[in-house]
Protein backbone atom coordinates (compact mmCIF):
# COMPACT_ATOMS: atom_id res chain seq x y z
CA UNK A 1 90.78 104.40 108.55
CA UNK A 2 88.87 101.51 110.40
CA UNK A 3 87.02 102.02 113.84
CA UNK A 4 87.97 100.79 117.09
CA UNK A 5 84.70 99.17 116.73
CA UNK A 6 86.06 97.07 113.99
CA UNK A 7 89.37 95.91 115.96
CA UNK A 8 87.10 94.89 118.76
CA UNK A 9 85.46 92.27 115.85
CA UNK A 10 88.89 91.57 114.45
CA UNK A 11 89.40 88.10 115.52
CA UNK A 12 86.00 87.46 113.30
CA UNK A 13 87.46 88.75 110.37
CA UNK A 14 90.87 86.35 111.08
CA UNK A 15 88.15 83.17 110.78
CA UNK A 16 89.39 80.68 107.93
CA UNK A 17 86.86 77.55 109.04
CA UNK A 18 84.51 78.17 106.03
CA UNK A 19 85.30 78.63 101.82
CA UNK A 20 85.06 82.09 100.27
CA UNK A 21 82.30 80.37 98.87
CA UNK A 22 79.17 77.99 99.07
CA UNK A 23 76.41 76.11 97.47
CA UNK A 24 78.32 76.16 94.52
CA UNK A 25 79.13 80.14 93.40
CA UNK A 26 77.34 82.09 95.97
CA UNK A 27 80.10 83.80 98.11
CA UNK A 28 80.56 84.14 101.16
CA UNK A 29 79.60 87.75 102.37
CA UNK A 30 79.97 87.59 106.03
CA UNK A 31 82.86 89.92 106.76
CA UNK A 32 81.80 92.16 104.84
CA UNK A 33 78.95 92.62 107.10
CA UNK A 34 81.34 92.74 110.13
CA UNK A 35 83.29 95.54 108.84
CA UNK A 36 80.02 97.59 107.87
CA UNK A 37 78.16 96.61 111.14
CA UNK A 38 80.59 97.58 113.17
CA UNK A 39 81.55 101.15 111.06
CA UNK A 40 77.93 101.93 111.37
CA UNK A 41 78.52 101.05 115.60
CA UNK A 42 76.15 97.94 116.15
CA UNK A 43 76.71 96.66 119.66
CA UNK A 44 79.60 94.20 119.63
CA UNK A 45 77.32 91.44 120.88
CA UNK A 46 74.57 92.01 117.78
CA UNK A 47 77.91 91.76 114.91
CA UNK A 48 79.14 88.08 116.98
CA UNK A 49 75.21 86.89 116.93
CA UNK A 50 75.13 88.38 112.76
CA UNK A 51 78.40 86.37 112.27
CA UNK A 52 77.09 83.21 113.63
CA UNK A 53 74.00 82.77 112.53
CA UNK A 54 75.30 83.92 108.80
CA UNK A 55 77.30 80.65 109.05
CA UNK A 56 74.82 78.28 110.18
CA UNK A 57 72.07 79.57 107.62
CA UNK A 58 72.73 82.55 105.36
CA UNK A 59 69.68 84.46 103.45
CA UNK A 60 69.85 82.51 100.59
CA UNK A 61 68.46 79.39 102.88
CA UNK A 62 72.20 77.63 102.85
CA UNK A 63 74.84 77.17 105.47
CA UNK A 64 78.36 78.50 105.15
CA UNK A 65 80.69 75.32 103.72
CA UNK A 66 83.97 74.58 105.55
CA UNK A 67 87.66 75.61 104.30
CA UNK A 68 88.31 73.45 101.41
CA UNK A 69 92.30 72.31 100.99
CA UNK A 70 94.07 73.16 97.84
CA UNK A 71 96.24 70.66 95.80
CA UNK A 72 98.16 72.74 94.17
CA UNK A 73 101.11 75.55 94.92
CA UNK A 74 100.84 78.77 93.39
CA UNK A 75 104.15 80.74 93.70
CA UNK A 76 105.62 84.24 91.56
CA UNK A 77 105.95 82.02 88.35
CA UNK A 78 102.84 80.54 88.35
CA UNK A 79 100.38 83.11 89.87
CA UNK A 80 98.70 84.29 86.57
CA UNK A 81 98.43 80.69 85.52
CA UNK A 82 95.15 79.63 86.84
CA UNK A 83 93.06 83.59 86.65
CA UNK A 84 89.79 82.83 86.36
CA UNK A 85 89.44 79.08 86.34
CA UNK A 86 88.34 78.60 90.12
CA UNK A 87 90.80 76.67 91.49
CA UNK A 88 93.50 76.69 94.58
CA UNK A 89 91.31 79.27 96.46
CA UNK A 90 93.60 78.17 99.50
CA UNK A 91 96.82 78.26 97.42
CA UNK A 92 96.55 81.21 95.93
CA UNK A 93 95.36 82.87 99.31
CA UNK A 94 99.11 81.24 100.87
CA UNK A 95 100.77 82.86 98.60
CA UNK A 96 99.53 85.96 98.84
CA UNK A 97 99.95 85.80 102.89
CA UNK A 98 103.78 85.26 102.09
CA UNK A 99 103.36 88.12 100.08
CA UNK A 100 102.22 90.42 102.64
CA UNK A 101 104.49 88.79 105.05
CA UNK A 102 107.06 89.96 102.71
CA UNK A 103 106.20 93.30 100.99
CA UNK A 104 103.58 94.40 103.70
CA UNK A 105 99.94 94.84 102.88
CA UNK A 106 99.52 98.19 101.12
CA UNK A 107 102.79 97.50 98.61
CA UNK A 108 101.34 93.78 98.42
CA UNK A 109 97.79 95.13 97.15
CA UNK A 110 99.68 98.40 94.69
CA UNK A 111 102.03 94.75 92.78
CA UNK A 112 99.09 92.87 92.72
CA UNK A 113 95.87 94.43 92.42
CA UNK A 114 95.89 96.04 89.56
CA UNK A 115 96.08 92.88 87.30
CA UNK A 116 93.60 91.09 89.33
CA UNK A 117 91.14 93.80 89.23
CA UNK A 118 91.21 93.44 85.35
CA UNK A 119 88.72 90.75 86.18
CA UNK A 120 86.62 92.66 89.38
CA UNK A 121 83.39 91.54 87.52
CA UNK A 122 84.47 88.34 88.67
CA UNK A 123 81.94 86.60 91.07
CA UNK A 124 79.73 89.47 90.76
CA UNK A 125 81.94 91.96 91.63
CA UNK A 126 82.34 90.62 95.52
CA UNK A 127 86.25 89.77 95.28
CA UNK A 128 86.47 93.68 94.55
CA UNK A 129 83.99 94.43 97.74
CA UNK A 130 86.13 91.98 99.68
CA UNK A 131 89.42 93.42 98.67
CA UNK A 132 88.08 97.02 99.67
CA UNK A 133 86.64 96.30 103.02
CA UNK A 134 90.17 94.43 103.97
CA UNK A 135 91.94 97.21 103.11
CA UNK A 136 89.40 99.88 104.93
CA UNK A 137 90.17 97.20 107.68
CA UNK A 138 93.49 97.13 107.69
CA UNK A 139 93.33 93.38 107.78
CA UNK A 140 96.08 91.28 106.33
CA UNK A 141 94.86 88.36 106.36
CA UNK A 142 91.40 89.06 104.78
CA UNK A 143 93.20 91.14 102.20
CA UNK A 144 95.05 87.93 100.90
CA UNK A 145 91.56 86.44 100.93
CA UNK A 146 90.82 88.72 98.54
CA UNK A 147 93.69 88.59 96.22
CA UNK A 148 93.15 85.18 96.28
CA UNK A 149 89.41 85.18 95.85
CA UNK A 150 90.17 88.30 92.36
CA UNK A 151 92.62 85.09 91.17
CA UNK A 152 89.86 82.42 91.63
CA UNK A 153 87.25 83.90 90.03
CA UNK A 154 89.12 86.84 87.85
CA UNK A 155 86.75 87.61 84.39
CA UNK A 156 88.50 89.94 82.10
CA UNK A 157 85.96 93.30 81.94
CA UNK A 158 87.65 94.30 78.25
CA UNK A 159 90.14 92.67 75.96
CA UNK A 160 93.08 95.76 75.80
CA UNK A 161 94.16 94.50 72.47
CA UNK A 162 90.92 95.35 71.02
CA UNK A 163 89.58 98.08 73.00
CA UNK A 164 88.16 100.88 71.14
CA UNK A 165 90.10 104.48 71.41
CA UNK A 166 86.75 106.17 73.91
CA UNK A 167 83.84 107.96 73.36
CA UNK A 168 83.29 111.53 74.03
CA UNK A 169 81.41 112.09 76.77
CA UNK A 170 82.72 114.51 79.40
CA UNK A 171 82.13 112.27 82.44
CA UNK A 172 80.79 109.64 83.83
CA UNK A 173 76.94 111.28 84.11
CA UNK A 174 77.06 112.20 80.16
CA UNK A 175 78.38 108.61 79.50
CA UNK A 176 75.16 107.19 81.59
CA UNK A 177 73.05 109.25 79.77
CA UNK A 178 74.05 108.31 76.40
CA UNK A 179 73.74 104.55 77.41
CA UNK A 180 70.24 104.92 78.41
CA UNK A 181 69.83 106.38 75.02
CA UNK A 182 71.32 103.93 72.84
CA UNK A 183 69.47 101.60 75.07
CA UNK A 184 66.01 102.99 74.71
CA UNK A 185 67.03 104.07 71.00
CA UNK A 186 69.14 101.88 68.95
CA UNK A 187 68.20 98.40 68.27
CA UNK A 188 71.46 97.59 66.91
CA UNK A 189 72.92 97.98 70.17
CA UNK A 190 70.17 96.41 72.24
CA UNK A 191 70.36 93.49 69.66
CA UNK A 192 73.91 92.49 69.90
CA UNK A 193 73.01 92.46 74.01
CA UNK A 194 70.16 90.53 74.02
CA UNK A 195 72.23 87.60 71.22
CA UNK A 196 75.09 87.36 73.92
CA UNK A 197 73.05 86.59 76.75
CA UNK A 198 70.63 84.26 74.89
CA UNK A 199 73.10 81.81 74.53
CA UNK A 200 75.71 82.24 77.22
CA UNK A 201 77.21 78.27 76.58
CA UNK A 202 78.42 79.80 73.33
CA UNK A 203 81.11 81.82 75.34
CA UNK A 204 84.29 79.93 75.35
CA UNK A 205 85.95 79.65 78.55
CA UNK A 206 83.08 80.13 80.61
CA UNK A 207 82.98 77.92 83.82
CA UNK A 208 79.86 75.58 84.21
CA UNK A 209 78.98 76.99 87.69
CA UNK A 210 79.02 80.76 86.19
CA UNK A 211 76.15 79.08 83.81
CA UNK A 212 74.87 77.94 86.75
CA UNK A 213 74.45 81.25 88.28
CA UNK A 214 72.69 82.82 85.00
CA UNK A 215 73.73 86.03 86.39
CA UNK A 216 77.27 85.60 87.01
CA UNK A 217 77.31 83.87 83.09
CA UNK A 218 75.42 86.84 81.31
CA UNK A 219 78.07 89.44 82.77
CA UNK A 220 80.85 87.35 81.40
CA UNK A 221 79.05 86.87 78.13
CA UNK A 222 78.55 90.24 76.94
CA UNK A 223 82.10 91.44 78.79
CA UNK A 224 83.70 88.65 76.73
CA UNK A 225 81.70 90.31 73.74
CA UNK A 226 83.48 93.11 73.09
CA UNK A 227 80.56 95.39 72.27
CA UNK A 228 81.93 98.43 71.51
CA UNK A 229 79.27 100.90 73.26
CA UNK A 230 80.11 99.11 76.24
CA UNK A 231 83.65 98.05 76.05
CA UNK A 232 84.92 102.15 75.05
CA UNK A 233 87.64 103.34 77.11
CA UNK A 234 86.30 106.89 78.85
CA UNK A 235 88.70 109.28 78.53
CA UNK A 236 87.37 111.26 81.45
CA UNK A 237 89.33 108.94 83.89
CA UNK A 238 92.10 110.28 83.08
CA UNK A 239 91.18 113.64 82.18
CA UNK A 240 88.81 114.85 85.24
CA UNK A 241 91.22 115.77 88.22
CA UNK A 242 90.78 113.01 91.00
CA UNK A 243 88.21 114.70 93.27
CA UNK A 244 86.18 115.90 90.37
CA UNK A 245 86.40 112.25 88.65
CA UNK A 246 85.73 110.39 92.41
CA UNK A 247 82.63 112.97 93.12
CA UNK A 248 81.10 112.75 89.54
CA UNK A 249 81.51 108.91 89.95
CA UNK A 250 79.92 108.52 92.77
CA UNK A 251 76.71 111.02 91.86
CA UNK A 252 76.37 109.06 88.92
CA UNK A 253 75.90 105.75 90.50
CA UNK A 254 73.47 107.11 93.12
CA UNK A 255 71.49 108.32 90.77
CA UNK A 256 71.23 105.14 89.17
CA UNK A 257 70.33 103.97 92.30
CA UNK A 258 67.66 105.91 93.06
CA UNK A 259 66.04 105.53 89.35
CA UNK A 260 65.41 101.35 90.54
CA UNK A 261 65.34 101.87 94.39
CA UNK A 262 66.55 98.78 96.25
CA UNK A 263 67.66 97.18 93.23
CA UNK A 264 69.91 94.60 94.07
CA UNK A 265 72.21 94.54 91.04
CA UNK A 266 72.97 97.94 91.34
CA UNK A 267 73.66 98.60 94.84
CA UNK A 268 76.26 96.42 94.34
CA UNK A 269 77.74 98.94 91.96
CA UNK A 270 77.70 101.31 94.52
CA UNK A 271 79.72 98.90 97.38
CA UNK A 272 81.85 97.77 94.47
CA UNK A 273 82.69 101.74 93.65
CA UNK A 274 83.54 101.83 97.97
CA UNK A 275 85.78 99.15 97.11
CA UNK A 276 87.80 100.44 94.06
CA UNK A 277 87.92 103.60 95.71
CA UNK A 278 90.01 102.11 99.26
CA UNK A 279 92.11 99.70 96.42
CA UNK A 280 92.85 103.07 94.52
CA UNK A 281 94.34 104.67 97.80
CA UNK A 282 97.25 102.49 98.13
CA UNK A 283 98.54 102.67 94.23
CA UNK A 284 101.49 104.71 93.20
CA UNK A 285 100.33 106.93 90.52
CA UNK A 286 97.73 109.01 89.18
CA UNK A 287 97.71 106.94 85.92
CA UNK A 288 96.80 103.53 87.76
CA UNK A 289 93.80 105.16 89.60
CA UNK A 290 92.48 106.61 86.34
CA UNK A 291 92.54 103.06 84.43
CA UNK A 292 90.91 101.75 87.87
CA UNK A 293 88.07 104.10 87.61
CA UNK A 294 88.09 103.13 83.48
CA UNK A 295 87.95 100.03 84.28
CA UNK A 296 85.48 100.11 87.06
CA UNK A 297 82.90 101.84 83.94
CA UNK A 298 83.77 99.43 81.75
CA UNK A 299 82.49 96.87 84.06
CA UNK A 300 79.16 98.97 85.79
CA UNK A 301 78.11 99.35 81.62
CA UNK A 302 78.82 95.72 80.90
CA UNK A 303 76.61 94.71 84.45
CA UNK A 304 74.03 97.27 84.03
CA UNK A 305 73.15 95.93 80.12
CA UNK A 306 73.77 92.28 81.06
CA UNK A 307 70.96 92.24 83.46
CA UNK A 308 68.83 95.32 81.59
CA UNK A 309 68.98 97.59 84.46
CA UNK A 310 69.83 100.87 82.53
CA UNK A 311 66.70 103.42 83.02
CA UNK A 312 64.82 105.31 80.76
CA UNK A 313 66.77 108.71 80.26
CA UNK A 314 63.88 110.71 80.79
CA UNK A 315 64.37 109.75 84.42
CA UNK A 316 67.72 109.97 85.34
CA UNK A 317 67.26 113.52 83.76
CA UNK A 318 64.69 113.93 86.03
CA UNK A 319 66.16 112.52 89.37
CA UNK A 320 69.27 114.97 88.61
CA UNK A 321 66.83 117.69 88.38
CA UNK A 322 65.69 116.85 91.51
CA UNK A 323 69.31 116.38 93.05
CA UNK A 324 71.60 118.76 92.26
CA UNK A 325 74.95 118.68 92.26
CA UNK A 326 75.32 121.65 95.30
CA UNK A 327 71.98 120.37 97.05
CA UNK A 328 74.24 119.35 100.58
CA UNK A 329 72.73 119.09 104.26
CA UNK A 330 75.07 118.68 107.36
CA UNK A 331 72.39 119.43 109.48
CA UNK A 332 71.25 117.82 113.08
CA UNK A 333 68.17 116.15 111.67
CA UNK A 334 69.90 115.41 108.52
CA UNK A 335 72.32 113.48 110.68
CA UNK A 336 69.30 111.86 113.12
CA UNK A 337 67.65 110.53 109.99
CA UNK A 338 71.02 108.78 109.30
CA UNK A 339 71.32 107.51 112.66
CA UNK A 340 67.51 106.09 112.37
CA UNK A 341 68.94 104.71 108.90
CA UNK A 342 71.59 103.16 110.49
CA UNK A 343 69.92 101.34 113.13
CA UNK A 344 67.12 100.06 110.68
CA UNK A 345 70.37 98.69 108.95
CA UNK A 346 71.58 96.70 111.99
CA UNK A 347 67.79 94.78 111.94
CA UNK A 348 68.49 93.48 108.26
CA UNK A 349 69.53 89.57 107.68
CA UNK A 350 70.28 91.07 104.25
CA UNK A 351 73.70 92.06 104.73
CA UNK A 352 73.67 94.18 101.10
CA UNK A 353 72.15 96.21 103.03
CA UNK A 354 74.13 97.80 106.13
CA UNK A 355 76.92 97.95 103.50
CA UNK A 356 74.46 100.32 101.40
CA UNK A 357 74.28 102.66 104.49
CA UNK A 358 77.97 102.25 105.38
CA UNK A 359 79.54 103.41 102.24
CA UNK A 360 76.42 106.57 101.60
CA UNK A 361 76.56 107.74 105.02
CA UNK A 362 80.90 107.39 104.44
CA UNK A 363 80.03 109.66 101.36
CA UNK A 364 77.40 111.99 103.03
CA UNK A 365 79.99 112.87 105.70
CA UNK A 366 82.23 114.27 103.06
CA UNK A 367 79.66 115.74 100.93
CA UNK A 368 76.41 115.86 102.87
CA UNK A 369 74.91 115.26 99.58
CA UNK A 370 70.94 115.41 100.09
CA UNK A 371 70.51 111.37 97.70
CA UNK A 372 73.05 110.08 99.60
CA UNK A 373 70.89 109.71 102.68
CA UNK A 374 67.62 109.79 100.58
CA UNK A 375 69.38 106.39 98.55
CA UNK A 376 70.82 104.85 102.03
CA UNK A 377 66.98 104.10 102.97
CA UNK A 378 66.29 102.28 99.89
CA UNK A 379 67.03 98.93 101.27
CA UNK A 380 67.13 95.66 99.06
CA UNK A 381 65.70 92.10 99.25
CA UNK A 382 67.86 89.00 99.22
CA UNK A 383 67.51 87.95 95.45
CA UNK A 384 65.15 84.49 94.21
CA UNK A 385 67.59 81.85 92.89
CA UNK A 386 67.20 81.16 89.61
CA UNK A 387 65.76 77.44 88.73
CA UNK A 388 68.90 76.44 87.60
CA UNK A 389 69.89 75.65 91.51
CA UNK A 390 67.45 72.70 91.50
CA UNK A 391 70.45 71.43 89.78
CA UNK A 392 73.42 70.33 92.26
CA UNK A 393 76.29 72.66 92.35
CA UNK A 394 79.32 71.96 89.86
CA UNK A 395 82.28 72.16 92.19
């Protein structure tokens, strides 16, 4: 459930004046930041001044871009038409306001999301992050944003037809684990990697601009790869009861995100988990929030061995050593040094990272586990572009 804090900023999060994206692929973060600003109470005045200047000159050194029109009409027979192939941003995100209008926002999200979340790798996972802070929000217009945004830049994490049958690992730590040791261990495995993202323009259907990116195009190589080790279902989705399978998630990402502190590739797994997490809330059944969480493993493995960041396993052995699972603190100084955290966030042009603190300290409240708050202070730098943005964008 959203703040009052965050209805206070609401009219900010109604804005449509600028594109979901700009200079090319690099989206548009800046309500994410209101949401998380304004959960983690930053004075009304500091989110409006944030919101501004994010629009006049983000951290990347480029303004926001104004709305662009769409020329085409997306409607219930053509919707799945276009996935992936970043076009009618604006038409897509009409369609899924009449949507809304019609079937309300949480039924809206439970028909639609879990096809477009298929693709939540897509733009580096922020159409996921968007779709999860509108619906933490409660926002109905920035949720058909993001169902719109999944549709524009949708990149399939598996291909179900020829998805393996799982591996055997009892969760989601064990599965981590045995990827950092096929990593460290079997050249096979770190060989078929390392061919996909050497030559990315091999990948059919792969939009210029994602080559563009470098990052965005790795990720959709080696998901469009099909390696096994990394495309395996995980039977623990379904199998772990939901608090068991959401806790044992979440540790496992922290973890990672303590073993390469500040790492801005995989904080994002960690706001992207938020995400899935508030999308999972308003689906029907059981079933559907396992394959979310399946799918949401798929698509860390697939990120974490595009861009190399999987650990040695000597240390994530280690960091669990030094975090275990019952280590919790609810105390009055455990709760200052969050509050200090929290107001160090508010400082930060970097808006990765008030949504780091946001979604740990939204953890540590349930579970006052001690890396939560130990991870929330690991704060992240805004990321060099790559030299292939000398080149002018593609769209």
């Amino acid at each position: 459930m959203p703040s009052d804090s965050v209805a206070d900023v609401a009219d900010l999060l109604d804005d449509r004046s600028h594109h979901i994206e700009f200079n090319g692929h690099l989206t548009n973060h800046v309500k994410h930041a209101v949401v998380a600003l304004a959960e983690l109470g930053a004075p009304e005045t500091l989110i409006r001044d944030y919101y501004k200047n994010y629009a006049e000159l983000t951290a990347y050194g480029f303004p926001l871009e104004p709305a662009r029109p769409s020329p085409g009409v997306i409607d219930s027979g053509n919707w799945q038409e276009f996935l992936g192939q970043r076009v009618h941003f604006a038409a897509y995100r009409g369609f899924f306001d009449a949507e809304i209008a019609r079937l309300g926002a949480t039924a809206a999200v439970a028909r639609y999301a879990p096809e477009l979340l298929r693709g939540w790798i897509g733009a580096f996972t922020h159409a996921a992050i968007h779709l999860g802070w509108a619906v933490w929000a409660e926002h109905p217009g920035m949720i058909a944003e993001a169902l719109a945004y999944l549709a524009f830049s949708f990149v399939p994490v598996v291909d179900e037809a020829r998805r393996p049958a799982g591996a055997s690992a009892r969760g989601p730590w064990d599965s981590l684990l045995a990827l950092s040791r096929s990593w460290a261990r079997d050249e096979a495995f770190g060989g078929a990697v390392r061919n996909v993202i050497s030559d990315t323009d091999a990948v059919t259907r792969l939009h210029p601009e994602l080559n563009r990116s470098g990052l965005q195009a790795r990720v959709a190589a080696v998901a469009h790869g099909g390696i096994p080790e990394l495309a395996a279902r995980s039977p623990w989705a379904a199998a772990l009861s939901p608090d068991a399978r959401q806790a044992q998630v979440r540790r496992a990402v922290t973890l990672l995100y303590l073993a390469q502190p500040g790492d801005f590739v995989v904080l994002h797994l960690i706001t992207s988990l938020f995400a899935l997490e508030a999308v999972a809330r308003t689906l029907d059944s059981e079933a559907a929030t396992a394959r979310l969480h399946d799918l949401y493993w798929a698509g860390a493995r697939i990120i974490l061995a595009a861009e190399r960041k999987i650990p040695r396993p000597e240390k994530l052995s280690e960091l669990a050593a030094l975090y275990p699972v019952r280590g919790g603190d609810h105390s009055d100084s455990a709760a200052a040094e969050f509050d200090l955290i929290a107001r160090r966030s508010w400082l930060e042009e970097e808006e990765h990272n008030p949504k780091l603190v946001f979604v740990l300290r939204q953890w540590w409240n349930e579970q006052g586990w001690n890396a939560y708050r130990h991870a929330a202070g690991q704060f992240t730098r805004t990321p060099e572009l790559p030299p292939s943005f000398a080149e002018p964008p593609t769209e």
